[in-house]
Protein backbone atom coordinates (compact mmCIF):
# COMPACT_ATOMS: atom_id res chain seq x y z
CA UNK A 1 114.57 97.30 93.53
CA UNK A 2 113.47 94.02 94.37
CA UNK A 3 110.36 92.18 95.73
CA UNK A 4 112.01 91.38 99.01
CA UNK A 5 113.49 95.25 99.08
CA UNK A 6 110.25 96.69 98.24
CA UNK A 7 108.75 94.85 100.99
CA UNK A 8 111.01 95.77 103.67
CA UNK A 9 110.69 99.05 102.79
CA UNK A 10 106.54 99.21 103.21
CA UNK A 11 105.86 99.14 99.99
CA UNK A 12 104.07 95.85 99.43
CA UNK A 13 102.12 95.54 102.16
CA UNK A 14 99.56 93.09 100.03
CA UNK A 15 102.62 90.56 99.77
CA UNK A 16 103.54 88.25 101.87
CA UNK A 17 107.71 87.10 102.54
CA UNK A 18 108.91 83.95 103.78
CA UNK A 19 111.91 83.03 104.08
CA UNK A 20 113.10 78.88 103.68
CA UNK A 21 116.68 77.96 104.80
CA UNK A 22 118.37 75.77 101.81
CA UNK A 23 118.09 72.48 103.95
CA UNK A 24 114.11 73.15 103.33
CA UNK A 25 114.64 73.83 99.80
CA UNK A 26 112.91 71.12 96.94
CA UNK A 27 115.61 69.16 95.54
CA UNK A 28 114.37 69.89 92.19
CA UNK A 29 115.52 73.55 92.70
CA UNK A 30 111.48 75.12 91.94
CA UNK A 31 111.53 76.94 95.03
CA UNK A 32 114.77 78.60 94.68
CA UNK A 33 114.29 79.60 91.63
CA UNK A 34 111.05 81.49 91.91
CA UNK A 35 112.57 83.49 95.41
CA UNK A 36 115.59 85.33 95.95
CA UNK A 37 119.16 84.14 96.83
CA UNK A 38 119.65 85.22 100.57
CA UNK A 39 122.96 83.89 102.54
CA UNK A 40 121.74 80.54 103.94
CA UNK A 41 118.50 80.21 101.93
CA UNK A 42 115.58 81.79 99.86
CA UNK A 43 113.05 84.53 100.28
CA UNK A 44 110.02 84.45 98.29
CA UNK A 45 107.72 87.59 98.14
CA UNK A 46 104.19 86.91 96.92
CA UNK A 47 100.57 88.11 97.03
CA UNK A 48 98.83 87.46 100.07
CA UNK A 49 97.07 84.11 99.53
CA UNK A 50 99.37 83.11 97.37
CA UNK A 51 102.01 83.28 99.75
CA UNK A 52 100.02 81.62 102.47
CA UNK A 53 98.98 78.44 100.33
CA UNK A 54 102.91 78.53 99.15
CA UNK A 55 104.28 78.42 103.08
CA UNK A 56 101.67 75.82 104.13
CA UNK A 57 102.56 73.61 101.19
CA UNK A 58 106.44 74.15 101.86
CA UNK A 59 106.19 73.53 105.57
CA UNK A 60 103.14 71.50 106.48
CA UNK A 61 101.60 74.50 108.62
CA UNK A 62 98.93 76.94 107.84
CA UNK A 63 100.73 80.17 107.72
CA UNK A 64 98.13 82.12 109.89
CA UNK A 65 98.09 79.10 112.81
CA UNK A 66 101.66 78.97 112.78
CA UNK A 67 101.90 82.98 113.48
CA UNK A 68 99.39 82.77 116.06
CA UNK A 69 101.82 79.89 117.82
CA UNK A 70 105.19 82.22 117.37
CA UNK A 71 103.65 85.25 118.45
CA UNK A 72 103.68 83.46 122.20
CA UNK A 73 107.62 84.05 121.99
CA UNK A 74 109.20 87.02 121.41
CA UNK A 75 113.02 86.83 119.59
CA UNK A 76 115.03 88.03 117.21
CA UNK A 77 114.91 87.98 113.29
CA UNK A 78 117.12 89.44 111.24
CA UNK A 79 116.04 92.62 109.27
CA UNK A 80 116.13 90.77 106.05
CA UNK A 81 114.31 87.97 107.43
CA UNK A 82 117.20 85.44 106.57
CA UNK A 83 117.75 84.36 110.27
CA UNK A 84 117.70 85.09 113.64
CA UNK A 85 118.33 84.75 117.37
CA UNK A 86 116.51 81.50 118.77
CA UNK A 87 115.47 82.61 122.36
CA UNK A 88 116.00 79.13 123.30
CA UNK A 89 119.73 78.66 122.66
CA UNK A 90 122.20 79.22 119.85
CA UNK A 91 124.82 77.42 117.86
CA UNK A 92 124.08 74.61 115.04
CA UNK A 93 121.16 73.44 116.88
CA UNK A 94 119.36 77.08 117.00
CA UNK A 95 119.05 78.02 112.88
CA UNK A 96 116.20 79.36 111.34
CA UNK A 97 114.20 76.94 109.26
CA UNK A 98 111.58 78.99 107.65
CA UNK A 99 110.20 82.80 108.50
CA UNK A 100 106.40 83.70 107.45
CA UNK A 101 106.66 87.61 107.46
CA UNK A 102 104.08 89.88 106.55
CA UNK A 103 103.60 94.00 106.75
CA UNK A 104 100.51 96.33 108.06
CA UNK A 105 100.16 99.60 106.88
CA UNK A 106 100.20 102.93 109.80
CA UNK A 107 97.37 102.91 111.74
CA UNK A 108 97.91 106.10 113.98
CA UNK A 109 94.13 104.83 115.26
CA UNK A 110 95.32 102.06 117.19
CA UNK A 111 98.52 104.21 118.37
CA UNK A 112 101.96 102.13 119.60
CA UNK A 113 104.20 101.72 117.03
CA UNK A 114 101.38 101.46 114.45
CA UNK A 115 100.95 105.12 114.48
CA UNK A 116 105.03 105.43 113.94
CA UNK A 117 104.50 104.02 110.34
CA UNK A 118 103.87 100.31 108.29
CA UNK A 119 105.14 97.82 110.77
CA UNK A 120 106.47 94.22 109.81
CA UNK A 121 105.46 91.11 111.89
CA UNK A 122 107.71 88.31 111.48
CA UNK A 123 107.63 84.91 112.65
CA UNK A 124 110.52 82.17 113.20
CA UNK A 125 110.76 78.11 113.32
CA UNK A 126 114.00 76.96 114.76
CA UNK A 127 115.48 73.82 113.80
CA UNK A 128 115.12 72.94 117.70
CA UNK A 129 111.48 73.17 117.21
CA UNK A 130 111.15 76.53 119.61
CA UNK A 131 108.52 79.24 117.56
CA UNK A 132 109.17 83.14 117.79
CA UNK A 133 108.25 86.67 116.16
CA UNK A 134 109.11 90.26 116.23
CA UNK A 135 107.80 92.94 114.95
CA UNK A 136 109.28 96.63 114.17
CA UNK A 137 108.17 99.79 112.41
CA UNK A 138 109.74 99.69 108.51
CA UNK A 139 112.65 101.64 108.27
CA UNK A 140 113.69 101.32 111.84
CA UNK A 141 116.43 98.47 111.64
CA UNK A 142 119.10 97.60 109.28
């Protein structure tokens, strides 16, 4: 199984996943080759801090400011986090630049869909600038 399947599934919830379309790749190829292939990009699964230094040095935003901006918006992003639905429009102007993902663990305490199982909060840059997130309880969506 790998990194990116094991997190989708709840099982790294210490790990962070983002998610860099190939247009915000390095052109020396380092980033790609340390993630996983995804149609239209990379996804790169890594311990927590890790992860968060590696998306603020591949996007210029500190990973935990930049979720606290998306989570104004709700969308869509796809289950694999390689894309999504830009709630501001689609077509070419509307595609997913980067997604900063990360998973909590059931918390029946604080009830909602926490108590339902681990949930995954995902957040979204657009290449028309718009910010968004979703979140849904692991094992719920394809």
């Amino acid at each position: 199984m790998s990194k990116l399947s094991e997190f989708l599934a709840g099982e790294r919830l210490e790990d962070v996943a983002l998610f860099l379309a190939e247009d915000q790749l390095d052109e020396a190829g380092k980033l790609a080759d340390a993630g996983e292939e995804v149609d239209g990009g990379v996804v790169l699964v890594r311990p927590g801090e890790q992860g968060r230094k590696l998306f603020s040095a591949g996007t210029g935003q500190d990973a935990m400011e930049f979720a606290k901006e998306a989570m104004g918006e709700g969308g869509s992003i796809d289950a694999d986090l390689a894309g999504g639905q830009c709630p501001a429009g689609d077509g070419d102007a509307h595609q997913v630049q980067y997604v900063f993902a990360f998973a909590e663990a059931e918390n029946p305490e604080v009830g909602g869909m926490y108590a339902d199982g681990d949930v995954i909060h995902a957040y979204a840059k657009c290449a028309c600038g718009e910010s968004y997130s979703e979140k849904w309880v692991v094992g719920s969506r394809e």
